[in-house]
Protein backbone atom coordinates (compact mmCIF):
# COMPACT_ATOMS: atom_id res chain seq x y z
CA UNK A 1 88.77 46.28 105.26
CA UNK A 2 90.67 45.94 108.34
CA UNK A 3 92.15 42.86 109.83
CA UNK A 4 89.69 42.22 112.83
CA UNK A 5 86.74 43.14 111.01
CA UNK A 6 87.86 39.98 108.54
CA UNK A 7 88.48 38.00 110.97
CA UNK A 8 84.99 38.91 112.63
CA UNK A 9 83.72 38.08 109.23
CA UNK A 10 85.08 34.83 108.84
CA UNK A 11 83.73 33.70 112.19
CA UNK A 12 80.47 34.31 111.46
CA UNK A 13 80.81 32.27 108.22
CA UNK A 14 82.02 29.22 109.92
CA UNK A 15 79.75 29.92 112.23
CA UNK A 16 77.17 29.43 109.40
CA UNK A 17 78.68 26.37 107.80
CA UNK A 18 78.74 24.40 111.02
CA UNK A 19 75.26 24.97 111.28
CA UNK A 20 74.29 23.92 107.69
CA UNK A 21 76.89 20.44 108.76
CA UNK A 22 74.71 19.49 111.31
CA UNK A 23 71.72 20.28 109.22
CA UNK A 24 72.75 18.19 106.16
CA UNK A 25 74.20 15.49 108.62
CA UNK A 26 70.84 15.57 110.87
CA UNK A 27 68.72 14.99 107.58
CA UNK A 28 71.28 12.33 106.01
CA UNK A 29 71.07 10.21 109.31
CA UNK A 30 67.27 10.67 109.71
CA UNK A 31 66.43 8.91 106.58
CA UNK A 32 68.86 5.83 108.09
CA UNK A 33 67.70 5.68 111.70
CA UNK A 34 65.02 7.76 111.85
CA UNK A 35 64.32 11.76 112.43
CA UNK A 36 62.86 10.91 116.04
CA UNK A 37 66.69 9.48 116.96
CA UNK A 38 68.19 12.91 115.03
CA UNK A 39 66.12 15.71 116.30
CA UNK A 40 68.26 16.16 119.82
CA UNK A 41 71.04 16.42 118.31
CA UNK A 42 69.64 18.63 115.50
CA UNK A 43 68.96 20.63 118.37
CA UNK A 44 72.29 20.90 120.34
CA UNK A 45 73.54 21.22 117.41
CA UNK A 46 71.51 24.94 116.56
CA UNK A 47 72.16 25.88 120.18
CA UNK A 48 75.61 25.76 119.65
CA UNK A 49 75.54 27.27 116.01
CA UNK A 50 73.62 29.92 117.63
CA UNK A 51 75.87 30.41 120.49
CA UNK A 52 79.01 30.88 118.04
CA UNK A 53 77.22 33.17 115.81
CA UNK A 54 76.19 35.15 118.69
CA UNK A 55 79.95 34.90 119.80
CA UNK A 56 81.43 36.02 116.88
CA UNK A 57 79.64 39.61 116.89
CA UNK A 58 80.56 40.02 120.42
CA UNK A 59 84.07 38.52 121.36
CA UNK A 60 87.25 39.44 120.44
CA UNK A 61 88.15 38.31 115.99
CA UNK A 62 91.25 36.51 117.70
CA UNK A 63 89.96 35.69 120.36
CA UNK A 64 86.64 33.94 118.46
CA UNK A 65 89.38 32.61 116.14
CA UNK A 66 90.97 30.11 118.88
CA UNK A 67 87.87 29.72 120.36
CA UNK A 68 86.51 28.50 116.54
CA UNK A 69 88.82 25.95 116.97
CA UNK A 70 88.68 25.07 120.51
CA UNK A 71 84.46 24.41 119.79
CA UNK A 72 85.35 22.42 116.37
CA UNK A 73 87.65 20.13 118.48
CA UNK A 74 85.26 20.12 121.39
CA UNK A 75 82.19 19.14 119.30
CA UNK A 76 84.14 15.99 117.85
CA UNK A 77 85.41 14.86 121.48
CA UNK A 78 81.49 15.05 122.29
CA UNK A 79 80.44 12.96 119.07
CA UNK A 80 83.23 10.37 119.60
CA UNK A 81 82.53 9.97 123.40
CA UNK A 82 78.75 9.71 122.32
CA UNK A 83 78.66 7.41 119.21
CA UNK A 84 82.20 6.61 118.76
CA UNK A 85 82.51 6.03 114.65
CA UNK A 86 84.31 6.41 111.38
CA UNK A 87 82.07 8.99 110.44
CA UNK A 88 82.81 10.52 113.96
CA UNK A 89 86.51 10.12 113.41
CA UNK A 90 86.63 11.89 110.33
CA UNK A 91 84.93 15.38 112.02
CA UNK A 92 88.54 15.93 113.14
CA UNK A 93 89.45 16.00 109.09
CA UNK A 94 86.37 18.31 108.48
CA UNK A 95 87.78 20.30 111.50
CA UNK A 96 91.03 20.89 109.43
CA UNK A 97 89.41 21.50 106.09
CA UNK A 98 86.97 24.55 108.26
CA UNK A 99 89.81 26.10 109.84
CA UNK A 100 91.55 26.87 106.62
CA UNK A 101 88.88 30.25 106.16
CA UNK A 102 91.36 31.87 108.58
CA UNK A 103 94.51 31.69 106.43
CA UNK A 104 96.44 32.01 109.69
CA UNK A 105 99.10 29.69 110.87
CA UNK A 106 98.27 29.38 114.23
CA UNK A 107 94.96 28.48 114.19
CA UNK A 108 96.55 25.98 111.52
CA UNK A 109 98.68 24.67 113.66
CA UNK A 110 96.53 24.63 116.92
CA UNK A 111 93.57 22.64 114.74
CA UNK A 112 96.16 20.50 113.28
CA UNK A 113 97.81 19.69 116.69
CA UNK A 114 94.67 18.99 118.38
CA UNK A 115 93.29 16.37 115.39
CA UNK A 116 96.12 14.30 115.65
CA UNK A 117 96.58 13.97 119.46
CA UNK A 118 93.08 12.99 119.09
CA UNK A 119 92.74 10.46 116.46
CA UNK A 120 95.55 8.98 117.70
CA UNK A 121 93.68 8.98 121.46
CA UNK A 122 90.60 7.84 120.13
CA UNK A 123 91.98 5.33 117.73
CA UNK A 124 93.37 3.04 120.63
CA UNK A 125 90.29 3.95 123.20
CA UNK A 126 87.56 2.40 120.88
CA UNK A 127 89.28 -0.56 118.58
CA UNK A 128 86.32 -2.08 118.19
CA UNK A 129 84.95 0.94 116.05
CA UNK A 130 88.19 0.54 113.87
CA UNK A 131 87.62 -3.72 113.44
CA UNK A 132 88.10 -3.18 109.70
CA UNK A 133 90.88 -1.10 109.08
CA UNK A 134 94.35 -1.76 110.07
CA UNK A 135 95.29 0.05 112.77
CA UNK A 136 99.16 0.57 111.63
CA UNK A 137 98.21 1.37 108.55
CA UNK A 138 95.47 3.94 109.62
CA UNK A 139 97.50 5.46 112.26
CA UNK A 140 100.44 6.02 109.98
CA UNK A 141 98.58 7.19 106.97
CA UNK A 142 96.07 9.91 109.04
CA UNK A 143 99.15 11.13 110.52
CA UNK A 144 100.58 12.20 107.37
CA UNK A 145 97.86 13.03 105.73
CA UNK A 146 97.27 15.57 108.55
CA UNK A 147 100.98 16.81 108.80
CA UNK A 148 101.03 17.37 104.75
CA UNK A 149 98.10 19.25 105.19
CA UNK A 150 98.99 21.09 108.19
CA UNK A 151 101.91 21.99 105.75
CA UNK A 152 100.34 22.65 102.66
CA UNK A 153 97.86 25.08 104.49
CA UNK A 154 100.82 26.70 106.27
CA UNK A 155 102.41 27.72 103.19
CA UNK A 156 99.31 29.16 101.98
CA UNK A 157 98.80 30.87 105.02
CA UNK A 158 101.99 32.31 104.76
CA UNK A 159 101.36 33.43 101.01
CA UNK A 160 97.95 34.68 101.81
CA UNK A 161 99.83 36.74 104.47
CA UNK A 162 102.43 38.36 102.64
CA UNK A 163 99.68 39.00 99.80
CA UNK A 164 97.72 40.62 102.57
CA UNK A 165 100.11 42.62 103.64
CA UNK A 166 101.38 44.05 100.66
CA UNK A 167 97.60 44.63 100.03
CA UNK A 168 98.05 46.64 103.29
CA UNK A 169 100.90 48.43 102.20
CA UNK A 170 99.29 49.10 98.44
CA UNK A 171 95.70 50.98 101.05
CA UNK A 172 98.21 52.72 103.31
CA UNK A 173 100.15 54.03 100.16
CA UNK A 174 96.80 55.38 98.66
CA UNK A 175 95.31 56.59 101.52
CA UNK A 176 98.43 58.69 101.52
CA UNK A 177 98.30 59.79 98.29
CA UNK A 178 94.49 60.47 98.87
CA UNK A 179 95.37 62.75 102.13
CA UNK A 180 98.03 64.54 99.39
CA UNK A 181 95.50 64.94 97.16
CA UNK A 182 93.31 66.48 99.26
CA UNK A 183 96.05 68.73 100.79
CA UNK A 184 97.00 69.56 97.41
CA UNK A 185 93.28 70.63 96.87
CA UNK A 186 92.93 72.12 99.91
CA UNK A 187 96.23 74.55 98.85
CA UNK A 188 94.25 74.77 95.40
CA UNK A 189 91.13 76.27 97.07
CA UNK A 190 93.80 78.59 99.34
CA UNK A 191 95.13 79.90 96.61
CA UNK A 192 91.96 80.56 94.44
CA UNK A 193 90.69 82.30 97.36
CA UNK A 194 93.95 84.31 98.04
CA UNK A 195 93.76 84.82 94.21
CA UNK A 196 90.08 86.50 94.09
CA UNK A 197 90.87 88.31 97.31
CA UNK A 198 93.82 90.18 95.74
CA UNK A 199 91.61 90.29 92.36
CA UNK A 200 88.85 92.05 93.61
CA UNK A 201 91.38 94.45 96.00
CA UNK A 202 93.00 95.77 92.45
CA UNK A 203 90.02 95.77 90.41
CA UNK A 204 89.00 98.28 93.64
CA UNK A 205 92.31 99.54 93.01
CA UNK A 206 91.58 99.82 89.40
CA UNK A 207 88.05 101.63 89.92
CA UNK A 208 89.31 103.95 91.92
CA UNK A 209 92.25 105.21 89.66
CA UNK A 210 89.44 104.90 86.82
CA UNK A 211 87.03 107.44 88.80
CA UNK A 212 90.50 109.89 89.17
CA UNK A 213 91.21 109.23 85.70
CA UNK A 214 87.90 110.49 84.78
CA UNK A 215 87.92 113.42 87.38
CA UNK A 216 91.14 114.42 86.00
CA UNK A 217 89.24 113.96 82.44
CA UNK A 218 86.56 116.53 83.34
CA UNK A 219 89.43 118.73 85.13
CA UNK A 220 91.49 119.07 82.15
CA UNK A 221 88.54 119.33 80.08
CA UNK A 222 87.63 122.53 81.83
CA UNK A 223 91.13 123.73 81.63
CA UNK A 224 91.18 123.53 78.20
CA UNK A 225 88.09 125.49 77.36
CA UNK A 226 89.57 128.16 80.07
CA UNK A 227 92.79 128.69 77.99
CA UNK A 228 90.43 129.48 74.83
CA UNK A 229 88.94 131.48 76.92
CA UNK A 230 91.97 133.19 77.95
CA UNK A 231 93.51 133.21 74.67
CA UNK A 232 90.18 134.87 72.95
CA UNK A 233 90.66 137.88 75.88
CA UNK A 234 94.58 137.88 75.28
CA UNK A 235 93.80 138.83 71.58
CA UNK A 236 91.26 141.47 72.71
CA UNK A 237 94.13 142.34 75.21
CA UNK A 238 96.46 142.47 71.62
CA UNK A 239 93.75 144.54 69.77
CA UNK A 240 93.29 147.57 72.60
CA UNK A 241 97.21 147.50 72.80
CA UNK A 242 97.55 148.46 69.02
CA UNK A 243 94.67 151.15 69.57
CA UNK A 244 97.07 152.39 72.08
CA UNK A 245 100.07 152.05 70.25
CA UNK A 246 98.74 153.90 67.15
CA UNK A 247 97.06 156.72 69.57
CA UNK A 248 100.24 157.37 71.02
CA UNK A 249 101.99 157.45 67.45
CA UNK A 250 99.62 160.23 66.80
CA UNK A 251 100.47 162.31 69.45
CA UNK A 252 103.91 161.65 69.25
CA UNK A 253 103.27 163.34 65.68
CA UNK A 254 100.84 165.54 67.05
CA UNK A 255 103.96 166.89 69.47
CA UNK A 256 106.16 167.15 66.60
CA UNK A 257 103.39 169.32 64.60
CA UNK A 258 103.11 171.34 67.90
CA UNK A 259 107.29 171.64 67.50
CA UNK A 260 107.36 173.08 64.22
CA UNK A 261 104.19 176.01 65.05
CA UNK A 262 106.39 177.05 67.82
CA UNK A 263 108.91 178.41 65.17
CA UNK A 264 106.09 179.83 63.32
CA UNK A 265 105.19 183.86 63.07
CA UNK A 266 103.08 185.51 65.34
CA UNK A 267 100.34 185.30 62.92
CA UNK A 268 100.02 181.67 63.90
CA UNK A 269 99.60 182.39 67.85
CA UNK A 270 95.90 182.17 66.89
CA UNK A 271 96.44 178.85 64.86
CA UNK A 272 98.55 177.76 68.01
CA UNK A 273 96.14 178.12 70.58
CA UNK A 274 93.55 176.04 68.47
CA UNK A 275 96.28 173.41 68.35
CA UNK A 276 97.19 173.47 72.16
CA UNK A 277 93.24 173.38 72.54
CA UNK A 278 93.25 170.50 70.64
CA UNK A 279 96.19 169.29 72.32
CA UNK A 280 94.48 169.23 75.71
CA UNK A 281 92.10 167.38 74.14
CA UNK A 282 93.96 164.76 72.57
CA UNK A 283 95.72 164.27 75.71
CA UNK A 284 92.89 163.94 77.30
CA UNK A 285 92.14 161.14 74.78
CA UNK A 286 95.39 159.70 75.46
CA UNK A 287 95.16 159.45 79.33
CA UNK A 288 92.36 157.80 79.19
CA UNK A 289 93.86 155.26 76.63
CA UNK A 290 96.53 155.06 78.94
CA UNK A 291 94.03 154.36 81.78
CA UNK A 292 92.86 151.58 79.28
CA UNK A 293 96.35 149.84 78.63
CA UNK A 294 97.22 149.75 82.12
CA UNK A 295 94.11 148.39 83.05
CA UNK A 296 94.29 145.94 80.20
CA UNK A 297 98.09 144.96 81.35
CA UNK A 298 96.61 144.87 85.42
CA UNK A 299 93.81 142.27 83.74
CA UNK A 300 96.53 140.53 81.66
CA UNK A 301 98.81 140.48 85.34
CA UNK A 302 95.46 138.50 86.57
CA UNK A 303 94.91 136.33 83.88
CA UNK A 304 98.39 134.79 83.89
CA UNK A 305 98.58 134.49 87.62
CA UNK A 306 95.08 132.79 87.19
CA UNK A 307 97.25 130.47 84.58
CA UNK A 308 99.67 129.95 86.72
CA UNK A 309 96.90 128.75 89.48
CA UNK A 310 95.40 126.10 86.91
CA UNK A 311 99.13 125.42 86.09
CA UNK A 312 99.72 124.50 90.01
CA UNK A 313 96.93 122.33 90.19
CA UNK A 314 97.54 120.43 87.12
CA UNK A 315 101.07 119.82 88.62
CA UNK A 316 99.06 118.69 91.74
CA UNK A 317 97.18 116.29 89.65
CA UNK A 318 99.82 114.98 87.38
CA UNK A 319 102.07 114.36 90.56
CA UNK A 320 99.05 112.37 92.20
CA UNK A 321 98.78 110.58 88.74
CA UNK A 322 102.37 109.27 88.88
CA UNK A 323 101.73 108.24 92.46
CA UNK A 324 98.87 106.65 91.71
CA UNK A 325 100.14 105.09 88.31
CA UNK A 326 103.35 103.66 91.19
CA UNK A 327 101.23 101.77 93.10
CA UNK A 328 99.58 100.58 90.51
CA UNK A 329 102.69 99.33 88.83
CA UNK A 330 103.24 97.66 92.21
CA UNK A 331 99.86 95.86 92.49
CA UNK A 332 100.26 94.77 88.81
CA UNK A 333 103.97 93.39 90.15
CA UNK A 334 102.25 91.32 92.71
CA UNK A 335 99.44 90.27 90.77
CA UNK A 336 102.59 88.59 88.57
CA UNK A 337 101.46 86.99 84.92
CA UNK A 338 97.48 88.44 85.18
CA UNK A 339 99.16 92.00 86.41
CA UNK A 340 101.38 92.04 83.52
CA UNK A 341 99.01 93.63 81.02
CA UNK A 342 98.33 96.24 83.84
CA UNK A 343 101.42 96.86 84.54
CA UNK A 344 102.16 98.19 80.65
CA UNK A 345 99.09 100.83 81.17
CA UNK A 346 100.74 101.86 84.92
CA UNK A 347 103.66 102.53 82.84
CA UNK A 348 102.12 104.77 80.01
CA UNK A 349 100.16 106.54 82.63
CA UNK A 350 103.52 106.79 84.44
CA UNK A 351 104.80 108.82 80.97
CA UNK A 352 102.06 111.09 80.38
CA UNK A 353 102.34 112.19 83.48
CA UNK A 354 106.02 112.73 83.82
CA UNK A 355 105.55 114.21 79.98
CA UNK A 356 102.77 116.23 81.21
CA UNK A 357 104.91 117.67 84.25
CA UNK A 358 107.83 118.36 81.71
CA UNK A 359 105.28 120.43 79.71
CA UNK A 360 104.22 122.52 82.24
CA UNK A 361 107.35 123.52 84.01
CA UNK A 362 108.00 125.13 80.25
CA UNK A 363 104.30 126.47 80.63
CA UNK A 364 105.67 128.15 83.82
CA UNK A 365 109.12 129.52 82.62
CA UNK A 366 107.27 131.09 80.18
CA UNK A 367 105.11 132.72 81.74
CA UNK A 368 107.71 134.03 84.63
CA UNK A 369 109.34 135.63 81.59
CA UNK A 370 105.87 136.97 80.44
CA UNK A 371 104.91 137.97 84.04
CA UNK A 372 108.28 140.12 84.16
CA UNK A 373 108.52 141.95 80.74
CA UNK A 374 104.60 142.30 81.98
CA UNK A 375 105.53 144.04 85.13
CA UNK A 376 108.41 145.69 83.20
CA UNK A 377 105.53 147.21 80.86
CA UNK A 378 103.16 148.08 83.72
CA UNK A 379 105.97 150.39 85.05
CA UNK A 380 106.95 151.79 81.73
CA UNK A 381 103.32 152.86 81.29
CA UNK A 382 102.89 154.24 84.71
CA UNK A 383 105.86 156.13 83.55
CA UNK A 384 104.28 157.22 80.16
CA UNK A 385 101.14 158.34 82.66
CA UNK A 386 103.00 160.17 84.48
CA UNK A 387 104.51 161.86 81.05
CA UNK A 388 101.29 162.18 79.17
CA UNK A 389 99.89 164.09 82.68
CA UNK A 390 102.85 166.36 83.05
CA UNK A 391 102.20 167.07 78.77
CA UNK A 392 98.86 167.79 80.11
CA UNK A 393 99.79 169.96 82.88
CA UNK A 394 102.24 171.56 80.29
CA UNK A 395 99.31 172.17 77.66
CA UNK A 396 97.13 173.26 80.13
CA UNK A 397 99.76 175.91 80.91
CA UNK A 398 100.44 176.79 77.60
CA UNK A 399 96.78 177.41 76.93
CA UNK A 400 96.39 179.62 79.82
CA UNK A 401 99.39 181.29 78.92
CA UNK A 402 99.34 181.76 75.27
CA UNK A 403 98.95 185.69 75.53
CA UNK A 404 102.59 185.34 76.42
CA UNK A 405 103.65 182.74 73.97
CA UNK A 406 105.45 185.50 72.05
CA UNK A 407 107.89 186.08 75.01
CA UNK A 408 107.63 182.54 75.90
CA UNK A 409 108.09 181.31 72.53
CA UNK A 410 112.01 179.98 72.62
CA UNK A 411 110.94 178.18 75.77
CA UNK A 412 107.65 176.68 74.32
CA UNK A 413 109.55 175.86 71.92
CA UNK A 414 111.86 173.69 73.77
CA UNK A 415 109.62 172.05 75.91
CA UNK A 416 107.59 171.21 72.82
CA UNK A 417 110.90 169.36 71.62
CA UNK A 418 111.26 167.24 75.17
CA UNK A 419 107.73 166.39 74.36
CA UNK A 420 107.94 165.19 71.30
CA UNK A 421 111.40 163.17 72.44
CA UNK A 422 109.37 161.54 75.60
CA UNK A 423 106.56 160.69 73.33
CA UNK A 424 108.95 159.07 71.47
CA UNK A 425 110.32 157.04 74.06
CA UNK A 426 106.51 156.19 74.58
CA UNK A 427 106.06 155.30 71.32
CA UNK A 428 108.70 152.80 71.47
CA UNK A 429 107.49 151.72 74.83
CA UNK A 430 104.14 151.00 73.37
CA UNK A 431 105.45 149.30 70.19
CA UNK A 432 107.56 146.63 72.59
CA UNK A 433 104.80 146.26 74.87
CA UNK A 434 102.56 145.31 71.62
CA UNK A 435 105.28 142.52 71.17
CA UNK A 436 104.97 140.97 74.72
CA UNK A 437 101.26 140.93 74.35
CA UNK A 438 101.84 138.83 70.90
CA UNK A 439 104.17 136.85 72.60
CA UNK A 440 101.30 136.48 75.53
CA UNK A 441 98.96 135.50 73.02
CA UNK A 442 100.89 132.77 70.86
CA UNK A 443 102.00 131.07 74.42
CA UNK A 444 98.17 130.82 75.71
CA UNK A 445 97.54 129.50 71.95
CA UNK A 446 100.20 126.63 72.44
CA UNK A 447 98.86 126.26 76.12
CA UNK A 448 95.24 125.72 74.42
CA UNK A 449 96.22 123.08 71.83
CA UNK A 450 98.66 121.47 74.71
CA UNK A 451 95.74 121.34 77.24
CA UNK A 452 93.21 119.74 74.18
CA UNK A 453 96.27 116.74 73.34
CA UNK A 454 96.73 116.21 77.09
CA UNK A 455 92.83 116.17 77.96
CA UNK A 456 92.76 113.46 74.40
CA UNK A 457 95.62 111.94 76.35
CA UNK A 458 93.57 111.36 79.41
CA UNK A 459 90.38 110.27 77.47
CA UNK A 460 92.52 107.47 75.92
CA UNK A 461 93.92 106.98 79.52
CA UNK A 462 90.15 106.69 80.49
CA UNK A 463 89.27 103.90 78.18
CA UNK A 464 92.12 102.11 78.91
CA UNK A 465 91.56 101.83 82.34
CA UNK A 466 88.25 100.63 81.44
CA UNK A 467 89.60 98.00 79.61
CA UNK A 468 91.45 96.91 82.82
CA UNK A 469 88.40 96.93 84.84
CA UNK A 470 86.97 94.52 82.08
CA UNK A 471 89.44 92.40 82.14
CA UNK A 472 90.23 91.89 86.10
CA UNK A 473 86.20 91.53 86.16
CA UNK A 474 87.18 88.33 83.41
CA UNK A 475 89.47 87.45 86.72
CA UNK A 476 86.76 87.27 88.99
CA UNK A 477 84.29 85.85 86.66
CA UNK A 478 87.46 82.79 86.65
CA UNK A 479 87.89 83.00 90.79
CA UNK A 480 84.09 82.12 91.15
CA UNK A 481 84.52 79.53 89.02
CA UNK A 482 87.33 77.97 90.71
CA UNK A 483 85.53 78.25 93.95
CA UNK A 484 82.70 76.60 92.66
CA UNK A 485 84.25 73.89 91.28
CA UNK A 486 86.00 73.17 94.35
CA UNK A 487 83.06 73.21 96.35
């Protein structure tokens, strides 16, 4: 409570006990002299009761506090003028006792001041009041009984004072701590705010990289069951390329066969136009395998640039899930001690995908080196078309020409031995191009099972990341709480 307000207070109790005074004291003398004699100044006495209460919740607390005093001393002049007494006399006493309630040295002093000069006034204007008591020894003896008073209540004043205003001290102390306490809270509720803010902006974070994770899921996923796919056509690929290989063997021996009945007799001309009949038929056979290989090797081409196309984007996505694995890292970093756990996950991701990168720029030396001993083949069997069609052409001419095969025989002959060389060479051709397509096949094999561990990879990547979301919704769950409790 503050100082005035007391002081307003204590007024208004005086103010009261004055009032019961000339109550008590109007009833006392009534039953002496009669309640006709004591009713007008029952009733001054009210008015000014009345007057002083009304006072008090009106005029100034100091100002009512000298003003206390000023009335007190007033009222006792009026009595002593009026019915000059003993009991009259002592009012300035009472006066002294009443003005303690202030515990405030001036008043003290004031009250104290004013009693004396009075008595002592009083005492000497009406002796005859005082016929009884000495008036030395009353003079003397109020005197000090008023100064040690005066005293006594001035050193209680002054403790009161000092009690008071270490009482003061003590409310100002914990209205400050009270203010810090509610700053501190205040900070508190900033910070569980900022905290949910930047909670539910990474669990955002977090459901987005989820809904890439599981695009990337599905992605890879698909890739995977295209590289079956591509390995089941590479080993059809394999199988037509050893049909080739063997039908080419066979004319190679075909062409040797046709070598040795060009150094037969005459009476094998007949048995030698069956063969170059057959011949022209078998070559016919052959050019149309060779329209299959190269076909097969132009689908192969297709296939592994298709690879190559999947290849590209999963080093598209891999690159975006290393970004996206570094700013997550760097929320987790901001997020400090709750981010920490996050943080670890960014960091995996952050391997699989560098791992995953790694893997494929193998995938794509590889297949660079399959692409060129691919193209390398594709020319070499041009070149064996262009062979097998100039055997044809030859055949074709040695069939229409067979009457003279006698004269012609030496060179037949001959030709029949670059044949069989070139078929050779085709033969060998074939036989390394039956290697590369092996090689073709095992590296879409190992690109198969590589795609299946990365897309298990990602899956575990998935639930991971769905055990972040569950855990920064635990965060938020926390945040609301806070808040809550705050509020």
């Amino acid at each position: 409570m503050e100082y005035n307000e007391l002081l307003r207070r204590k007024s208004k109790i005086l103010s009261a006990t004055i009032l019961l005074c000339i109550i008590l004291r109007s009833v006392v003398n009534g039953f002496f002299v009669g309640f006709q004699e004591v009713l007008p100044m029952m009733g001054a006495g009210l008015v000014a009761a009345g007057i002083l209460f009304f006072l008090s919740s009106v005029v100034h607390p100091v100002v009512m506090m000298y003003l206390m005093v000023v009335m007190m001393s007033g009222i006792s002049v009026a009595l002593m003028f009026l019915f000059p007494s003993i009991v009259n006399f002592m009012m300035f006493f009472m006066a002294m006792f009443l003005v303690v309630i202030y515990e405030d040295i001036r008043p003290i002093v004031m009250q104290g001041v004013i009693s004396m000069g009075c008595m002592l006034w009083f005492y000497y204007q009406f002796p005859n009041a005082f016929v009884d008591i000495s008036p030395t020894d009353t003079t003397a003896m109020a005197m000090v009984y008023i100064f040690s008073g005066m005293m006594v209540y001035i050193s209680m004043c002054k403790l009161t004072r000092e009690q008071f205003a270490m009482l003061e001290k003590a409310g100002k102390e914990s209205q400050r701590a009270k203010e810090a306490a509610e700053g501190l809270l205040e900070k508190i509720g900033v910070s569980v705010d900022v905290l949910g803010n930047t909670s539910s902006k990474l669990n955002e974070s977090v459901d987005v990289t989820g809904q890439i994770s599981g695009q990337i899921a599905v992605a890879t996923e698909d890739m995977a069951k295209t590289t079956a796919t591509e390995a089941r056509e590479a080993e059809s690929i394999r199988a037509m390329m050893h049909e080739g290989s063997e039908k080419v063997h066979n004319v190679a021996q075909q062409t040797g066969e046709m070598h040795e009945a060009s150094v037969a007799t005459n009476e094998a001309v007949v048995t030698g136009g069956e063969r170059v009949h057959q011949l022209n038929k078998e070559m016919d056979i052959l050019s149309d395998a060779m329209d299959q290989t190269a076909d097969a090797v132009s689908s192969l081409n297709e296939q592994m640039d298709t690879i190559i196309g999947i290849l590209n984007e999963l080093d598209s996505l891999t690159s975006q899930t290393n970004l996206l694995s570094l700013n997550a890292s760097i929320e987790a970093a901001r997020a400090g001690e709750q981010g920490r756990g996050f943080a670890v996950v960014a960091d995996e991701v952050r391997g699989l995908s560098e791992n995953s990168a790694e893997f494929t720029s193998k995938i794509h030396e590889i297949l660079d080196e399959v692409k060129r001993k691919t193209d390398a083949v594709t020319t070499e069997i041009s070149a064996g078309q262009a062979s097998v069609s100039a055997c044809s052409e030859y055949a074709t001419a040695v069939d229409e020409a067979f009457g003279r095969i006698r004269e012609n025989n030496e060179q037949v002959r001959n030709r029949a031995k670059n044949m069989k060389a070139d078929m050779d060479g085709l033969d060998r051709l074939m036989t390394d191009a039956m290697e590369n397509v092996d090689n073709i096949g095992t590296s879409i094999h190992s690109s198969s099972e590589a795609m299946e561990e990365i897309s298990a990879s990602i899956s575990n990547l998935d639930s991971n990341i769905r055990g972040v979301v569950e855990g920064y919704n635990d965060i938020n769950r926390i945040t609301d709480e806070l808040k809550h409790t705050r509020a």
